[in-house]
PDB file of N, CA and C in Angstrom:
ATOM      1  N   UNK A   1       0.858  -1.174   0.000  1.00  0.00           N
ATOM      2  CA  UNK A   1       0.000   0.000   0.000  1.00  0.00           C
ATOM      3  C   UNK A   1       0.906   1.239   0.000  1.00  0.00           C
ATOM      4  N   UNK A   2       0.748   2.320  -1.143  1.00  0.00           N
ATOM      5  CA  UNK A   2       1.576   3.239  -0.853  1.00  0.00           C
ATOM      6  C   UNK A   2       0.889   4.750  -0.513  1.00  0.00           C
ATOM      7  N   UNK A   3       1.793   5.696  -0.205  1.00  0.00           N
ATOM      8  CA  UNK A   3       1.160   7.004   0.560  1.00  0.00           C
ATOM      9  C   UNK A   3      -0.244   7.719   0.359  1.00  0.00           C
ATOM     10  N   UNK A   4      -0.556   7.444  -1.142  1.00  0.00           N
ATOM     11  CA  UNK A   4      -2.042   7.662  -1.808  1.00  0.00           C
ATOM     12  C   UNK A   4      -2.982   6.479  -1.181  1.00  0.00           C
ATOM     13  N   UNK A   5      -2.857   5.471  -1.468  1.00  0.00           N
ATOM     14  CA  UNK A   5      -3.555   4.691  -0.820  1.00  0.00           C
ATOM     15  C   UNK A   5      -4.215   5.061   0.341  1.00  0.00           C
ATOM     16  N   UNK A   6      -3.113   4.724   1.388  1.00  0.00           N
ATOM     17  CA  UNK A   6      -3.639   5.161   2.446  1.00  0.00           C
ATOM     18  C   UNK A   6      -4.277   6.671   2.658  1.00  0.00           C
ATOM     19  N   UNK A   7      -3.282   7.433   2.151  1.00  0.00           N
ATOM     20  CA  UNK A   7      -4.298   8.981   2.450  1.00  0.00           C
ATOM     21  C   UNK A   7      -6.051   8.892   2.017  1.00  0.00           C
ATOM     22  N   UNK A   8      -6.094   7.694   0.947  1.00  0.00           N
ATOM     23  CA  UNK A   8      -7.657   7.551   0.284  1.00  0.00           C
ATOM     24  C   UNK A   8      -8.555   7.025   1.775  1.00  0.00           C
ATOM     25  N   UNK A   9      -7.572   5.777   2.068  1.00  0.00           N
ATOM     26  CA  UNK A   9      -8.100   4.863   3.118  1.00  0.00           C
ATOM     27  C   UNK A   9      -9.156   5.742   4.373  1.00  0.00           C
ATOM     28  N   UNK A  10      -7.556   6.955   4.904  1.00  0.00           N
ATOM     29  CA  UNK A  10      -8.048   7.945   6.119  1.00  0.00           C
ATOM     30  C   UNK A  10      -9.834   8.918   5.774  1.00  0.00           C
ATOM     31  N   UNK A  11      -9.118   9.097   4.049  1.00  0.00           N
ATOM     32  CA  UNK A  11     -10.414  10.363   3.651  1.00  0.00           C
ATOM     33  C   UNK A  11     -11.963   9.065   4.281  1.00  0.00           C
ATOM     34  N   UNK A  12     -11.598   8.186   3.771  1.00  0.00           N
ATOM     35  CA  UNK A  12     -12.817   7.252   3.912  1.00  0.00           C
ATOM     36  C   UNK A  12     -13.441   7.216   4.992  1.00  0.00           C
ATOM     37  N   UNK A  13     -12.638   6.584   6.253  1.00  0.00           N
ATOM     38  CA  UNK A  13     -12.614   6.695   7.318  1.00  0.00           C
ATOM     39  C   UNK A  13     -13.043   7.811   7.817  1.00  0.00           C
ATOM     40  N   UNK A  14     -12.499   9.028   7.527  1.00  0.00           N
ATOM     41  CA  UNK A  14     -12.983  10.150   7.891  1.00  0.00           C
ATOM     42  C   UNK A  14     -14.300  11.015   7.998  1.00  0.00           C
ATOM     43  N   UNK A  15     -14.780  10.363   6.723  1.00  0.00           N
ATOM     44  CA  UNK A  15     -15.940  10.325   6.467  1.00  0.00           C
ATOM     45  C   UNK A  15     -16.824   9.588   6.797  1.00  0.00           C
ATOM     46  N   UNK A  16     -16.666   8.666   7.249  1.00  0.00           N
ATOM     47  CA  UNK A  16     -17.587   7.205   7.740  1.00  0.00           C
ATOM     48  C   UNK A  16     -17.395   7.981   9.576  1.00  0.00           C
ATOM     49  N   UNK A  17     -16.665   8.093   9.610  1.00  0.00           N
ATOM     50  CA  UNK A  17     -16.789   8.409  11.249  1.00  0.00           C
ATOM     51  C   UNK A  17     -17.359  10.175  11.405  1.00  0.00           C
ATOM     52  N   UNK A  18     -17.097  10.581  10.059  1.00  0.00           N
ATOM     53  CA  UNK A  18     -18.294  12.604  10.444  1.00  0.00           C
ATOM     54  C   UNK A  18     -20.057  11.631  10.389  1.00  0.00           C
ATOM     55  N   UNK A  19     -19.593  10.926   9.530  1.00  0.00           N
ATOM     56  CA  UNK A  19     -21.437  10.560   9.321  1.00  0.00           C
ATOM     57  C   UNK A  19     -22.015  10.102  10.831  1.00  0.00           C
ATOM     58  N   UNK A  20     -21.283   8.838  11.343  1.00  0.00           N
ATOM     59  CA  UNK A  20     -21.720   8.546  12.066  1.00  0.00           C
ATOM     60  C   UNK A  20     -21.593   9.732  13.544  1.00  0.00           C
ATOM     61  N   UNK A  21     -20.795  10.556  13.739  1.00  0.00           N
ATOM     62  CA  UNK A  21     -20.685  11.040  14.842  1.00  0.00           C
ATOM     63  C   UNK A  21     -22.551  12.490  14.311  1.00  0.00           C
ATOM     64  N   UNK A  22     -22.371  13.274  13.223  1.00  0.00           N
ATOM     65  CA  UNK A  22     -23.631  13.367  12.963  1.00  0.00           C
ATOM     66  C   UNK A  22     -24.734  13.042  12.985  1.00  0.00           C
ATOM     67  N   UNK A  23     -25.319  11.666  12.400  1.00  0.00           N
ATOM     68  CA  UNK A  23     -26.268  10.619  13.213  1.00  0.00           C
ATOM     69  C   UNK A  23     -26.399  10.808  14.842  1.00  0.00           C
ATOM     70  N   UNK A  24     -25.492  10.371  15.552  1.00  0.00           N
ATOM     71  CA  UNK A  24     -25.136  10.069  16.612  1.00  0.00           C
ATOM     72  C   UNK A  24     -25.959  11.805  17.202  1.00  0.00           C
ATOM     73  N   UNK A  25     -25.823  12.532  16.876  1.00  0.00           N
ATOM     74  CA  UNK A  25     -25.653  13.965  16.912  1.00  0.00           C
ATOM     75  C   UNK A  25     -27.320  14.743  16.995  1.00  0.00           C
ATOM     76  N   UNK A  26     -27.835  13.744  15.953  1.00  0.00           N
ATOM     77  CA  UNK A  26     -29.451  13.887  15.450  1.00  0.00           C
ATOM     78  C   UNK A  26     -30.085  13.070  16.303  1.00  0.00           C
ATOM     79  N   UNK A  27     -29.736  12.002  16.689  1.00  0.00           N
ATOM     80  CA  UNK A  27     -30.308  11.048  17.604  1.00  0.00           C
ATOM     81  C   UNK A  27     -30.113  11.204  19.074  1.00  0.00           C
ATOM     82  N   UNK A  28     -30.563  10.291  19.436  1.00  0.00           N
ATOM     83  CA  UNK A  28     -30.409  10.020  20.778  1.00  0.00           C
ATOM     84  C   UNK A  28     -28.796   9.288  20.995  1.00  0.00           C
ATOM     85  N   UNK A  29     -28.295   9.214  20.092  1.00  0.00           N
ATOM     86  CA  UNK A  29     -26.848   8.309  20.500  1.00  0.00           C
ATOM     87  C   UNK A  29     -27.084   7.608  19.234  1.00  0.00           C
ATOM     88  N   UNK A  30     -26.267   6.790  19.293  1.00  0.00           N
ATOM     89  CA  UNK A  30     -25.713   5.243  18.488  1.00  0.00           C
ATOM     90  C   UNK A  30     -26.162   3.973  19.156  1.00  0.00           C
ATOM     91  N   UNK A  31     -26.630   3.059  18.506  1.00  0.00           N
ATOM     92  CA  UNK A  31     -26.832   1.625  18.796  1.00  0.00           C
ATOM     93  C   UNK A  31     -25.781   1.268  18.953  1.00  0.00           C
ATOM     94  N   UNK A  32     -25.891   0.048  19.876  1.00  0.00           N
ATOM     95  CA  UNK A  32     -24.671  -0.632  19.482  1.00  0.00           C
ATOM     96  C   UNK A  32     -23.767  -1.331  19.163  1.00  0.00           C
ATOM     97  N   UNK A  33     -24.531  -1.525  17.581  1.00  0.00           N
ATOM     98  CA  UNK A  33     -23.387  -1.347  16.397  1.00  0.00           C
ATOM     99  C   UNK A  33     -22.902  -0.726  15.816  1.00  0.00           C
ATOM    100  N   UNK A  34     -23.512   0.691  16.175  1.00  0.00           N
ATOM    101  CA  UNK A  34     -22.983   1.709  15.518  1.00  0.00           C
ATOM    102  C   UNK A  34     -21.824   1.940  16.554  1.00  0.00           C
ATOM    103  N   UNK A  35     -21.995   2.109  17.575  1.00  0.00           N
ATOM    104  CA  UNK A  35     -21.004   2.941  18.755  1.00  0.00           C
ATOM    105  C   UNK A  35     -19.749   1.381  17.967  1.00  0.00           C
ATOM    106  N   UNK A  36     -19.772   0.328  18.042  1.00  0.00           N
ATOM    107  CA  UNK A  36     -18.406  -0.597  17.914  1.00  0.00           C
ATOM    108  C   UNK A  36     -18.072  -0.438  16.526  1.00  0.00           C
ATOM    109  N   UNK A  37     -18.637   0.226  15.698  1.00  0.00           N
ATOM    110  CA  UNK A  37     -18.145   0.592  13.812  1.00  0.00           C
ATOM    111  C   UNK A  37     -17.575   1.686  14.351  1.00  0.00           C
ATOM    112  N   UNK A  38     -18.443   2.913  15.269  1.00  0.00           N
ATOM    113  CA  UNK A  38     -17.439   3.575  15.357  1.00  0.00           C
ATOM    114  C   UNK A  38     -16.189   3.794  16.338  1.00  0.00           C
ATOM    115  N   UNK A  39     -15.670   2.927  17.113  1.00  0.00           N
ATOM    116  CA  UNK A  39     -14.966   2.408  17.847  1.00  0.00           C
ATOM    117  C   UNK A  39     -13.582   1.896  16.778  1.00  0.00           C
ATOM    118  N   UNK A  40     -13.863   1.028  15.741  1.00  0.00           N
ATOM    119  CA  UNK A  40     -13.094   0.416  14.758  1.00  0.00           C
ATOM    120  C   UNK A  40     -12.920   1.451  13.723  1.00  0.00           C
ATOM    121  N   UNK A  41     -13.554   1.777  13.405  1.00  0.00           N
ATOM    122  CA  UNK A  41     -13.063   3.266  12.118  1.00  0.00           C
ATOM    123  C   UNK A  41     -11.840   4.467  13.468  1.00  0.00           C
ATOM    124  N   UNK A  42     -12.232   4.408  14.539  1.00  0.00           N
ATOM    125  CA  UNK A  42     -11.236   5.467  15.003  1.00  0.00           C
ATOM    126  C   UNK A  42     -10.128   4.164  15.196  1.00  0.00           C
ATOM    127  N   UNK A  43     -10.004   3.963  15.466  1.00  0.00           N
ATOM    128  CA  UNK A  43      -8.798   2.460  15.798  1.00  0.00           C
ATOM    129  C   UNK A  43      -8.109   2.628  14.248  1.00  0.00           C
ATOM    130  N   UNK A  44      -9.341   1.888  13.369  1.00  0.00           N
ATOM    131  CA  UNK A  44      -8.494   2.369  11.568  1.00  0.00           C
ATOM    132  C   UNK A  44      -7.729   3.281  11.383  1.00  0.00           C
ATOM    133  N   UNK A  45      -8.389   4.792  11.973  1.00  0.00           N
ATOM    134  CA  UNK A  45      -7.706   5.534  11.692  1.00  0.00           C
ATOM    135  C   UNK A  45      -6.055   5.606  11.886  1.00  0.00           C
ATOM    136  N   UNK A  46      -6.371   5.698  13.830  1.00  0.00           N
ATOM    137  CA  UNK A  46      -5.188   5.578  14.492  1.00  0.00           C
ATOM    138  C   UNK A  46      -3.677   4.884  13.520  1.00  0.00           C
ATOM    139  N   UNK A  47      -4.518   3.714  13.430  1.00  0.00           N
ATOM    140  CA  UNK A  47      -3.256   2.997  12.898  1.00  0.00           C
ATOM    141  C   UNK A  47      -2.956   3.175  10.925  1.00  0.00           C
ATOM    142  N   UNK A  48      -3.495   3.993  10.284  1.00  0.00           N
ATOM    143  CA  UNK A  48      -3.621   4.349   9.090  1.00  0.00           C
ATOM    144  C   UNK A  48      -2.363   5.610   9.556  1.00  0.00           C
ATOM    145  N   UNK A  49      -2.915   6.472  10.419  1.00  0.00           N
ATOM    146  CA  UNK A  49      -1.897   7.809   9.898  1.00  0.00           C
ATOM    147  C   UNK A  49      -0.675   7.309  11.159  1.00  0.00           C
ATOM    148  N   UNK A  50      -0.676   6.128  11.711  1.00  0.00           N
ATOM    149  CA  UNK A  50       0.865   5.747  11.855  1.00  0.00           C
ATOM    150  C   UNK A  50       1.532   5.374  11.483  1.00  0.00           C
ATOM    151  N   UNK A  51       0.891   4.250  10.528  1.00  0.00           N
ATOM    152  CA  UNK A  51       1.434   3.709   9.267  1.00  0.00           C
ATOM    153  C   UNK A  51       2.253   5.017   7.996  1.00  0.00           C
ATOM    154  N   UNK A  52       1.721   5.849   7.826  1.00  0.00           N
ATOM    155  CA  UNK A  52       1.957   6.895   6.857  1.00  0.00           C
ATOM    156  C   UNK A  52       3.006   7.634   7.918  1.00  0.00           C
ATOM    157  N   UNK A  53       3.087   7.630   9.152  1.00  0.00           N
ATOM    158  CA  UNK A  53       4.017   8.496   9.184  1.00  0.00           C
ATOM    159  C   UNK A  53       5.077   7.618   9.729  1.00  0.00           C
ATOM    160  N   UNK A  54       5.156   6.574   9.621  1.00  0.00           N
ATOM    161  CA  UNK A  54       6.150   5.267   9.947  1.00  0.00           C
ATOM    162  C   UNK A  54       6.992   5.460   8.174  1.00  0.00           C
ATOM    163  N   UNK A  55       6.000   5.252   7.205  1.00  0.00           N
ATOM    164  CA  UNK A  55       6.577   5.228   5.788  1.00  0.00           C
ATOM    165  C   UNK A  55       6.928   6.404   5.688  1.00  0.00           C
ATOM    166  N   UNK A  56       6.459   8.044   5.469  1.00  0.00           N
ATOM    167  CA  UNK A  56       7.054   9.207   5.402  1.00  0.00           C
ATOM    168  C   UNK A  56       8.809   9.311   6.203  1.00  0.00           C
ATOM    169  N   UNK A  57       8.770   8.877   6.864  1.00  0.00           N
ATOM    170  CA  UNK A  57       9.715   8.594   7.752  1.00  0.00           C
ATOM    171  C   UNK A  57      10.724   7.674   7.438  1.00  0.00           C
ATOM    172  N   UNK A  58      10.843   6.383   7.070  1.00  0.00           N
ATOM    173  CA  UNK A  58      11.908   5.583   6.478  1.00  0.00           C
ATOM    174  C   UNK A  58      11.723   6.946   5.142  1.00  0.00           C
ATOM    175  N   UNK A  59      11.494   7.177   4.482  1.00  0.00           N
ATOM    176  CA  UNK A  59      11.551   7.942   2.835  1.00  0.00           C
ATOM    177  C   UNK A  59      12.425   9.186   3.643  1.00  0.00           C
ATOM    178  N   UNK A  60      12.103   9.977   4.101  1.00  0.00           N
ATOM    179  CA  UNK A  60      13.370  10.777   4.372  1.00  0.00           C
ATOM    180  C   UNK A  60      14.522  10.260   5.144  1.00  0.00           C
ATOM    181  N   UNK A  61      14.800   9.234   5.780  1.00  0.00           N
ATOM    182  CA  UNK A  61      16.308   8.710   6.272  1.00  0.00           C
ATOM    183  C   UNK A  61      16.625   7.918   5.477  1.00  0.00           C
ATOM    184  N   UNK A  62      15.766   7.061   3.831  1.00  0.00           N
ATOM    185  CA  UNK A  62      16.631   6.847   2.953  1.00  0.00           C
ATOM    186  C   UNK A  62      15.840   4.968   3.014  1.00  0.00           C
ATOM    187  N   UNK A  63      15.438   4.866   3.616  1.00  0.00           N
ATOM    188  CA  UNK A  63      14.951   3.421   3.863  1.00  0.00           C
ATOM    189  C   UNK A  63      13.958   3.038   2.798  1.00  0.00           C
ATOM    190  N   UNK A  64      13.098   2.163   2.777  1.00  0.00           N
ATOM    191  CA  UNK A  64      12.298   1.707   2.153  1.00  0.00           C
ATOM    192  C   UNK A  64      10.866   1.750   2.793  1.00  0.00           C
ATOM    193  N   UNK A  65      10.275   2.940   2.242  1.00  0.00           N
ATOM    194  CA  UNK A  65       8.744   2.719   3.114  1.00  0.00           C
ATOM    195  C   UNK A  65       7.729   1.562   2.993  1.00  0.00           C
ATOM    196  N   UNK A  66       8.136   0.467   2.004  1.00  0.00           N
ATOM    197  CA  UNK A  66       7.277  -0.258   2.022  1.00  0.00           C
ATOM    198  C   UNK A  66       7.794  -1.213   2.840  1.00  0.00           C
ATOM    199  N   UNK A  67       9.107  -1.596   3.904  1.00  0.00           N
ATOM    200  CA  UNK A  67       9.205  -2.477   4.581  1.00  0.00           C
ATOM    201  C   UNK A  67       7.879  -1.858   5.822  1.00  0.00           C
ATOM    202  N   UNK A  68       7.457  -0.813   5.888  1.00  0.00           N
ATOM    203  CA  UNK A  68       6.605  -0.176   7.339  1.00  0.00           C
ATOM    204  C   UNK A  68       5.273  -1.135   7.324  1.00  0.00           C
ATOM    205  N   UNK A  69       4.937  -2.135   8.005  1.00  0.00           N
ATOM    206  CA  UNK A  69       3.754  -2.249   8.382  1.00  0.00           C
ATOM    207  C   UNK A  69       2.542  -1.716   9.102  1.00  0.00           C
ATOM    208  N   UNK A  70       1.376  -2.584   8.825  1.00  0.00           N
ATOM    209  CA  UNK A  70       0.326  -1.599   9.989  1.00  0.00           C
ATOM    210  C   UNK A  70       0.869  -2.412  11.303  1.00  0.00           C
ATOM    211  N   UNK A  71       0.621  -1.641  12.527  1.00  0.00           N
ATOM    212  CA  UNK A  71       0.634  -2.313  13.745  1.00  0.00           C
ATOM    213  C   UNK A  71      -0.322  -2.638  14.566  1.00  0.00           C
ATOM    214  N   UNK A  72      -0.315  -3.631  15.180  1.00  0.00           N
ATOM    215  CA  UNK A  72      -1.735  -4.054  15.866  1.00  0.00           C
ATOM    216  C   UNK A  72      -2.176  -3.292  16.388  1.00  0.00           C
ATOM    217  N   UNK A  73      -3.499  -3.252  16.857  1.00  0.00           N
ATOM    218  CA  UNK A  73      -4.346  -2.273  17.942  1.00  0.00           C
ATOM    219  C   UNK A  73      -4.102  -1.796  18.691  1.00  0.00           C
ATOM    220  N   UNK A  74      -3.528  -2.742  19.401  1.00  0.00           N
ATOM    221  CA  UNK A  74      -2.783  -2.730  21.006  1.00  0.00           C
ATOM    222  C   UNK A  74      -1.799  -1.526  20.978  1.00  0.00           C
ATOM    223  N   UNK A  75      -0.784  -1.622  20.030  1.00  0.00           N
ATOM    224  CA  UNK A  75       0.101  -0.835  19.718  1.00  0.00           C
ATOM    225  C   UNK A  75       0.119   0.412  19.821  1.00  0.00           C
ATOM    226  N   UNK A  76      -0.771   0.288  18.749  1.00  0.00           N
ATOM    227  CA  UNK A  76      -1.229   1.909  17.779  1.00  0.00           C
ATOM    228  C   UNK A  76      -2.133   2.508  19.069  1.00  0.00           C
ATOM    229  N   UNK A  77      -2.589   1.764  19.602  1.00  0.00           N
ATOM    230  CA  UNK A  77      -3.560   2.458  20.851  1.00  0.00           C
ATOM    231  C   UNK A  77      -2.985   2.893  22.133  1.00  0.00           C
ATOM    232  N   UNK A  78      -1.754   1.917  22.268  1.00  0.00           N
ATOM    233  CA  UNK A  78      -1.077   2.349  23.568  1.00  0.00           C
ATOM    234  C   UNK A  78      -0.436   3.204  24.419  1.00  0.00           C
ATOM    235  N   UNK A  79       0.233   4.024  23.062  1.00  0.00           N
ATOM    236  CA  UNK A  79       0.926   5.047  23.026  1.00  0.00           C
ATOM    237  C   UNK A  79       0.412   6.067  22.835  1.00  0.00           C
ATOM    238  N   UNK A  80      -0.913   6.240  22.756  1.00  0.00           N
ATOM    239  CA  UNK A  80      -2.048   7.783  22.984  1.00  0.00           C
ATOM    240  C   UNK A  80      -1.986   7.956  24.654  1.00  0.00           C
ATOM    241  N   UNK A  81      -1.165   6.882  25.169  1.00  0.00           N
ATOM    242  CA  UNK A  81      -2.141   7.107  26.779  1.00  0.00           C
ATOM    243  C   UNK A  81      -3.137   8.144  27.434  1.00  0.00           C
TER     244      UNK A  81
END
């Protein structure tokens, strides 16, 4: 996946999570399946623009951004403390 990709991935995401926080907004809240979609689209996110700035990052010290993987949940989540 390279830097377009993902920037498409986030716009998506981004949008899937204005809708639902709107809904959410008009209503009384979110069901919940909505509240755990939107639970997983912010998680997506999280780990989408770490991924991009894991790859931005090997590309200016010269590395190869496509060795950068996504990182698990746990990860990408841990380090917001």
């Amino acid at each position: 996946m390279d830097n377009d990709q993902i920037l498409g991935n986030i716009a998506a995401l981004v949008a899937e999570e204005r809708s639902l926080r709107e809904r959410s907004g008009r209503q009384l809240g979110l069901d919940a399946d909505e509240q755990s979609r939107l639970h997983s689209v912010e998680v997506q996110l999280d780990q989408c623009w770490d991924l991009l700035r894991r790859r931005r990052a090997k590309s200016e010290f010269g590395d190869d951004p496509d060795t950068a993987e996504v990182r698990p949940a746990d990860e990408v989540e841990d380090y917001r403390g």
